[in-house]
N, C-alpha and C. Protein backbone atom coordinates (compact mmCIF):
# COMPACT_ATOMS: atom_id res chain seq x y z
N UNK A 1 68.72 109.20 130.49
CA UNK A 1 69.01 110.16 129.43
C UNK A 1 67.74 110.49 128.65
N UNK A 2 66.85 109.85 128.60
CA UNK A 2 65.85 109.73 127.75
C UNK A 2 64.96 110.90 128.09
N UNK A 3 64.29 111.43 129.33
CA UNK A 3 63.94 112.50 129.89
C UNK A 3 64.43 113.40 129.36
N UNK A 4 65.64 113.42 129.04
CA UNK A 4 66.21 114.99 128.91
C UNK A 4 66.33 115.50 127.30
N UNK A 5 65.81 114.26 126.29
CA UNK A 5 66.12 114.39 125.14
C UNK A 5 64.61 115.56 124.95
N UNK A 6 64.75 116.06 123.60
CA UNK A 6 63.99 116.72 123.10
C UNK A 6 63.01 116.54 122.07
N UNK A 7 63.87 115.32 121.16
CA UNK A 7 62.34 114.67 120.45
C UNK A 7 62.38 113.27 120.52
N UNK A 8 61.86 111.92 120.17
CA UNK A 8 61.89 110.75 120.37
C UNK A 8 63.37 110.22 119.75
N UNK A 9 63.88 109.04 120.73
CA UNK A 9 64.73 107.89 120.09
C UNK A 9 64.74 106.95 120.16
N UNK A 10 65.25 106.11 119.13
CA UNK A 10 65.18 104.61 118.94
C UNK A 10 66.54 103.72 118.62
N UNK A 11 66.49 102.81 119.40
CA UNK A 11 67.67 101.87 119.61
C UNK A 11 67.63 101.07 118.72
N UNK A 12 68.27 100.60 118.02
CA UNK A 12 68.16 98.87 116.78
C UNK A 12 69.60 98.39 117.65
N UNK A 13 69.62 97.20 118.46
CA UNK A 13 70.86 96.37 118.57
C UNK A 13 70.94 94.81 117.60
N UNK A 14 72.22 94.84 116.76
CA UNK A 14 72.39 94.22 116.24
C UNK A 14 73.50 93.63 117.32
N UNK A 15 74.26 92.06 116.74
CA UNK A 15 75.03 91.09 117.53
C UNK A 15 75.98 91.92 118.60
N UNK A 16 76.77 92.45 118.18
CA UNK A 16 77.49 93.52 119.29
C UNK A 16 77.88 95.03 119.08
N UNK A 17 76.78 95.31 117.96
CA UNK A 17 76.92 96.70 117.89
C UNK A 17 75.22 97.38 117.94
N UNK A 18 75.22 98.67 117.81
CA UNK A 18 74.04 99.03 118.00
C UNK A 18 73.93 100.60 117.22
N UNK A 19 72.83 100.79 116.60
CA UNK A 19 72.47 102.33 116.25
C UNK A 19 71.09 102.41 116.85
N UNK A 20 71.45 104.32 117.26
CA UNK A 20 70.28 104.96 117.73
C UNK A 20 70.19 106.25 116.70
N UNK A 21 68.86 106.41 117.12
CA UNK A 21 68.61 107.53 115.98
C UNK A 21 67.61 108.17 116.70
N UNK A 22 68.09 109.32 116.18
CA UNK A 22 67.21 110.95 117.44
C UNK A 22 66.70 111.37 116.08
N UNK A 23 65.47 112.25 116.53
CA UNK A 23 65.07 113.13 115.75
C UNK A 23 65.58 114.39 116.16
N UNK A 24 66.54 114.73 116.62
CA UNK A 24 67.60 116.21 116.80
C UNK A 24 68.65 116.28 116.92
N UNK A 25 69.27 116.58 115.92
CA UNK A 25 71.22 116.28 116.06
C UNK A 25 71.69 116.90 117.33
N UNK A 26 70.88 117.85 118.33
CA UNK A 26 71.65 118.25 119.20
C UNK A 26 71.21 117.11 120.61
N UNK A 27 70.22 116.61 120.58
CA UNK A 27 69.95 115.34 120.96
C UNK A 27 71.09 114.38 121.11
N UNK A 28 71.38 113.85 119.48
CA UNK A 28 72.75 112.64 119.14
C UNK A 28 73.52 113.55 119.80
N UNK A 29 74.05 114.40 119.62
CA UNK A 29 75.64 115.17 120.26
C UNK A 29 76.08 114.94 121.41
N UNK A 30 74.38 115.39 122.66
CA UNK A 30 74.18 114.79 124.16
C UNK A 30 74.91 113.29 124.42
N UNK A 31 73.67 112.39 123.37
CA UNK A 31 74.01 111.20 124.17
C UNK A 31 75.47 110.75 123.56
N UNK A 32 75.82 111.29 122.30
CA UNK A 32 77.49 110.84 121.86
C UNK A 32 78.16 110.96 123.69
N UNK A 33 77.99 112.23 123.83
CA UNK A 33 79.50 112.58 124.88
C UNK A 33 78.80 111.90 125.90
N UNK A 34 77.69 111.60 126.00
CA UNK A 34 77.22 110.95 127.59
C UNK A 34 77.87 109.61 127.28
N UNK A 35 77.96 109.03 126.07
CA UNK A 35 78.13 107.72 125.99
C UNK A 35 79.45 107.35 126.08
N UNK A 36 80.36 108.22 125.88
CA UNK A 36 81.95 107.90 126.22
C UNK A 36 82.30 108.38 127.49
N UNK A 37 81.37 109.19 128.50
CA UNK A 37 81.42 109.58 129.87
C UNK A 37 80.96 107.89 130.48
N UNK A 38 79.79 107.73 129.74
CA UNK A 38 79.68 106.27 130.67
C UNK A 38 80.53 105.41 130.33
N UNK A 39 80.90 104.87 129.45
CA UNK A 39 81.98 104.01 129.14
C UNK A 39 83.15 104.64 130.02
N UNK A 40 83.53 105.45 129.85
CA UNK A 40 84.44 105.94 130.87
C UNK A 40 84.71 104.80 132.17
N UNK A 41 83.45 104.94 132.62
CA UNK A 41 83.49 104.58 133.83
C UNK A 41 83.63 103.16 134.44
N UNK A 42 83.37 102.40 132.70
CA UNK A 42 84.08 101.05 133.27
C UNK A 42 85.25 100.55 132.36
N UNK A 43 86.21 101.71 132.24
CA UNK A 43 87.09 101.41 131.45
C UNK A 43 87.12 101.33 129.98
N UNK A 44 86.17 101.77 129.55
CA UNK A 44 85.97 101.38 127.81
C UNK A 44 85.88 102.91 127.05
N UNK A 45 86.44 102.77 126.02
CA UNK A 45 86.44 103.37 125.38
C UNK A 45 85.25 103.71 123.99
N UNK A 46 85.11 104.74 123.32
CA UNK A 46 84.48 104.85 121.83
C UNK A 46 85.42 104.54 121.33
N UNK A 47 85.60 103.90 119.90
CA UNK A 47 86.76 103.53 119.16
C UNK A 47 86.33 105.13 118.34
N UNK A 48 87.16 105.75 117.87
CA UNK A 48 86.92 107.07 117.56
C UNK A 48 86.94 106.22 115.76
N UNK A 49 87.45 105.77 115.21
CA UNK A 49 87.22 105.13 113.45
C UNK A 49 85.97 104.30 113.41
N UNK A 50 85.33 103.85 114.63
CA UNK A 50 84.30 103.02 114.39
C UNK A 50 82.95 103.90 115.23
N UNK A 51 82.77 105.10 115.36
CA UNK A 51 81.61 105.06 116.54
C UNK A 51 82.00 107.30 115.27
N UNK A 52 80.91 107.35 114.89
CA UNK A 52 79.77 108.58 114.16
C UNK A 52 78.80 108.84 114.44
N UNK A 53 78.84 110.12 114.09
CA UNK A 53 77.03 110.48 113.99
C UNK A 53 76.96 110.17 112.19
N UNK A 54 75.47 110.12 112.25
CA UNK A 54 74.84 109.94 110.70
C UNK A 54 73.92 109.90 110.97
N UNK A 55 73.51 110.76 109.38
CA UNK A 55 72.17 110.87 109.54
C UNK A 55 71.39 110.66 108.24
N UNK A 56 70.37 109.95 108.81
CA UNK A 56 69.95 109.03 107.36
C UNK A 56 68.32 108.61 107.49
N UNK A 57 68.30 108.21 106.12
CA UNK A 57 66.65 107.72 106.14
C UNK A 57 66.58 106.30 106.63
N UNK A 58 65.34 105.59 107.17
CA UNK A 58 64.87 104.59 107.39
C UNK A 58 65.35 103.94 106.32
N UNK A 59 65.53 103.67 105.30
CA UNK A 59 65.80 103.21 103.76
C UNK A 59 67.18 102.59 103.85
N UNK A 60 68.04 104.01 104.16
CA UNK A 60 69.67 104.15 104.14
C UNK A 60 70.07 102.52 104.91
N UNK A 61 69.14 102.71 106.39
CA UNK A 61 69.68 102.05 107.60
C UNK A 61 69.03 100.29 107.48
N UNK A 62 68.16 100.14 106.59
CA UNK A 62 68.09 98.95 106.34
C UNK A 62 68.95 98.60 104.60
N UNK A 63 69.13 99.76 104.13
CA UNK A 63 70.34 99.21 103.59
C UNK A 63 71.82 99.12 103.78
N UNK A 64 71.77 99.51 104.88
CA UNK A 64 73.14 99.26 105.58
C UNK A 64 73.45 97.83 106.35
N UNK A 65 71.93 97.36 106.89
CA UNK A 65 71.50 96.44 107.64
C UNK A 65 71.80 95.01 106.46
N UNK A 66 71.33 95.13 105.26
CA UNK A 66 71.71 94.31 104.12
C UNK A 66 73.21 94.07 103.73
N UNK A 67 73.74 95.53 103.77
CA UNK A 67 75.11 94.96 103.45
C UNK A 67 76.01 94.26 104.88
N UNK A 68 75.39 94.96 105.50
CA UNK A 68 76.24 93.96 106.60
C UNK A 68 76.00 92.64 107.01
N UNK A 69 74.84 92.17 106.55
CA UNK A 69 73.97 91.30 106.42
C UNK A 69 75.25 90.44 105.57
N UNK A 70 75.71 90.95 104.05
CA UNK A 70 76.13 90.48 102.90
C UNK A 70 77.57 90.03 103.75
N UNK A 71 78.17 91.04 104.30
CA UNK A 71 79.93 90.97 104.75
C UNK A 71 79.53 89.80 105.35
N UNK A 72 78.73 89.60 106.65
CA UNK A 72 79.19 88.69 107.87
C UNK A 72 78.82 87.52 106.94
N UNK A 73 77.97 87.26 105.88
CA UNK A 73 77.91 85.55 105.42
C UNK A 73 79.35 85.63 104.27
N UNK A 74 79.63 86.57 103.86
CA UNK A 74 80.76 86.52 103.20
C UNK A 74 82.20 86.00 103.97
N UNK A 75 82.07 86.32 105.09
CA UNK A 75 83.38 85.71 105.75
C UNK A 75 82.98 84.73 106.79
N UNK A 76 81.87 83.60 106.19
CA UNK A 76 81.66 82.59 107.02
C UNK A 76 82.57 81.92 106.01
N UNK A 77 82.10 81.98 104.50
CA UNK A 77 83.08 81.00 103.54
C UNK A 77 84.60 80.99 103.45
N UNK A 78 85.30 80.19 103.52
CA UNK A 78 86.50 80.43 102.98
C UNK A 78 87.10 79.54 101.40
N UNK A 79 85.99 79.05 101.20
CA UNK A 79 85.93 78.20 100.02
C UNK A 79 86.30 79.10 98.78
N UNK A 80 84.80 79.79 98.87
CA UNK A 80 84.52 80.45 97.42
C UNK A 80 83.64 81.68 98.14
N UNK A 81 83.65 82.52 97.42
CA UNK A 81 83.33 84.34 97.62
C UNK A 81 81.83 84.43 97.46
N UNK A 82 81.11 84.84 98.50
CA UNK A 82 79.70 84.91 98.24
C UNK A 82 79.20 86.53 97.20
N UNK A 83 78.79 85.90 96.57
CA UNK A 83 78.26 87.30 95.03
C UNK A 83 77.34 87.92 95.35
N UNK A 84 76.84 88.79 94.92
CA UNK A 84 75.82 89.91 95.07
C UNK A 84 74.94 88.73 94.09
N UNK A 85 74.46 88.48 93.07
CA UNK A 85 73.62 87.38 92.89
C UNK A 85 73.09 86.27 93.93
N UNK A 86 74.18 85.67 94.01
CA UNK A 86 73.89 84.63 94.87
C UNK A 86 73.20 84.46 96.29
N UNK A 87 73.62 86.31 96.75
CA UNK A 87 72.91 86.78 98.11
C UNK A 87 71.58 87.65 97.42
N UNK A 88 71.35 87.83 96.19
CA UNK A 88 69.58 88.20 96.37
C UNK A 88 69.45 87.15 95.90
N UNK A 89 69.90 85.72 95.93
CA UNK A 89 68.57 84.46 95.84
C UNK A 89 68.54 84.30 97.49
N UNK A 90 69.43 84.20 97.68
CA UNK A 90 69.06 84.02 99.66
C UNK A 90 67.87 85.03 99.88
N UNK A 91 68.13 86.11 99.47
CA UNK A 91 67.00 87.12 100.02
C UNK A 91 65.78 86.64 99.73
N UNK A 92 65.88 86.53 98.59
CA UNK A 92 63.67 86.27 97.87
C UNK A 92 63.61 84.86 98.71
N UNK A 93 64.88 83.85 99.02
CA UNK A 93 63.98 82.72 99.50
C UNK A 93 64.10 82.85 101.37
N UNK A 94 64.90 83.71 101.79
CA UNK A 94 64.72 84.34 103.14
C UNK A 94 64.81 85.30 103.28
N UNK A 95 63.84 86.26 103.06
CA UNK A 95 63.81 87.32 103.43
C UNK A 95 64.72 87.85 104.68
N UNK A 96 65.13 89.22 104.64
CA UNK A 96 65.42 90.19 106.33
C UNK A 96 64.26 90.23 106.60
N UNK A 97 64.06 90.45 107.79
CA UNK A 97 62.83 90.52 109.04
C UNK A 97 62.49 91.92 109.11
N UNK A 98 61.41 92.63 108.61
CA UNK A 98 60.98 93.79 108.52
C UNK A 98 61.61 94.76 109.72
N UNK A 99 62.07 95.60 110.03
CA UNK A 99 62.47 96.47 111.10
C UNK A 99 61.16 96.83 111.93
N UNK A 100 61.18 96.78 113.16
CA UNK A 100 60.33 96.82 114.39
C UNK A 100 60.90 97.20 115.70
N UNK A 101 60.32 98.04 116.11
CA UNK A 101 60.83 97.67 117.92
C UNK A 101 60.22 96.55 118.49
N UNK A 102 61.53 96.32 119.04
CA UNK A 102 61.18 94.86 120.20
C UNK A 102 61.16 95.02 121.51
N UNK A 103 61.64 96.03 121.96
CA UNK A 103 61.77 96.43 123.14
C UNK A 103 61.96 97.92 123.30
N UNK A 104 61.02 98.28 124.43
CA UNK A 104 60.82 99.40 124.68
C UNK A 104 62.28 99.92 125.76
N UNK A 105 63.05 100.66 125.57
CA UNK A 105 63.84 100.82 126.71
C UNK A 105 63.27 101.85 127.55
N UNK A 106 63.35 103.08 127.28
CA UNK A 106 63.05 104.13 127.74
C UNK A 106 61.37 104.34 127.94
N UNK A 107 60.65 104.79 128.72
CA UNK A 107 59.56 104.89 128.84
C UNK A 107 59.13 103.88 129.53
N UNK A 108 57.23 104.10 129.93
CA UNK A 108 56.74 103.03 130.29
C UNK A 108 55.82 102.74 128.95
């Protein structure tokens, strides 16, 4: 698919989900419908409530990356409720890991 796009894209996979981001919404539109054509093909579906386009700044998507960050340690506890305090002391004493590519898919 990558050949046929029109300006660059980039993959971030998180545990079992993943965002890509085009620099041309008619780009995202392509690989949307290519991506439920391939799923197609081994039985799987897009969940149509969980799977959008959006479009956003670098900023947006590592603050999205934070709050989800916040949910998944929030429902490790069942004790007591993890706070928005209590998760920026986790932060200053562990930082998130700056955003990078790690792997090149497309291209050489």
């Amino acid at each position: 698919m990558k050949p046929r796009l029109r300006g660059q894209a980039t993959l971030v996979r998180y545990a079992d989900d993943f965002v890509v981001g085009f620099e041309s919404k008619d780009d995202a539109q392509r690989v949307m419908d290519a991506l439920g054509e391939r799923l197609g093909n081994f039985g799987l579906t897009l969940h149509p409530d969980k799977t959008r386009l959006l479009f956003r700044s670098l900023l947006l998507v590592i603050e999205q990356a934070t709050r989800s960050w916040y949910k998944w340690l929030c429902r490790r506890s069942q004790r007591q409720r993890l706070t928005w305090e209590r998760f920026a002391d986790l932060l200053r004493d562990f930082p998130l890991p700056k955003p990078r590519i790690r792997v090149r898919i497309w291209g050489a």
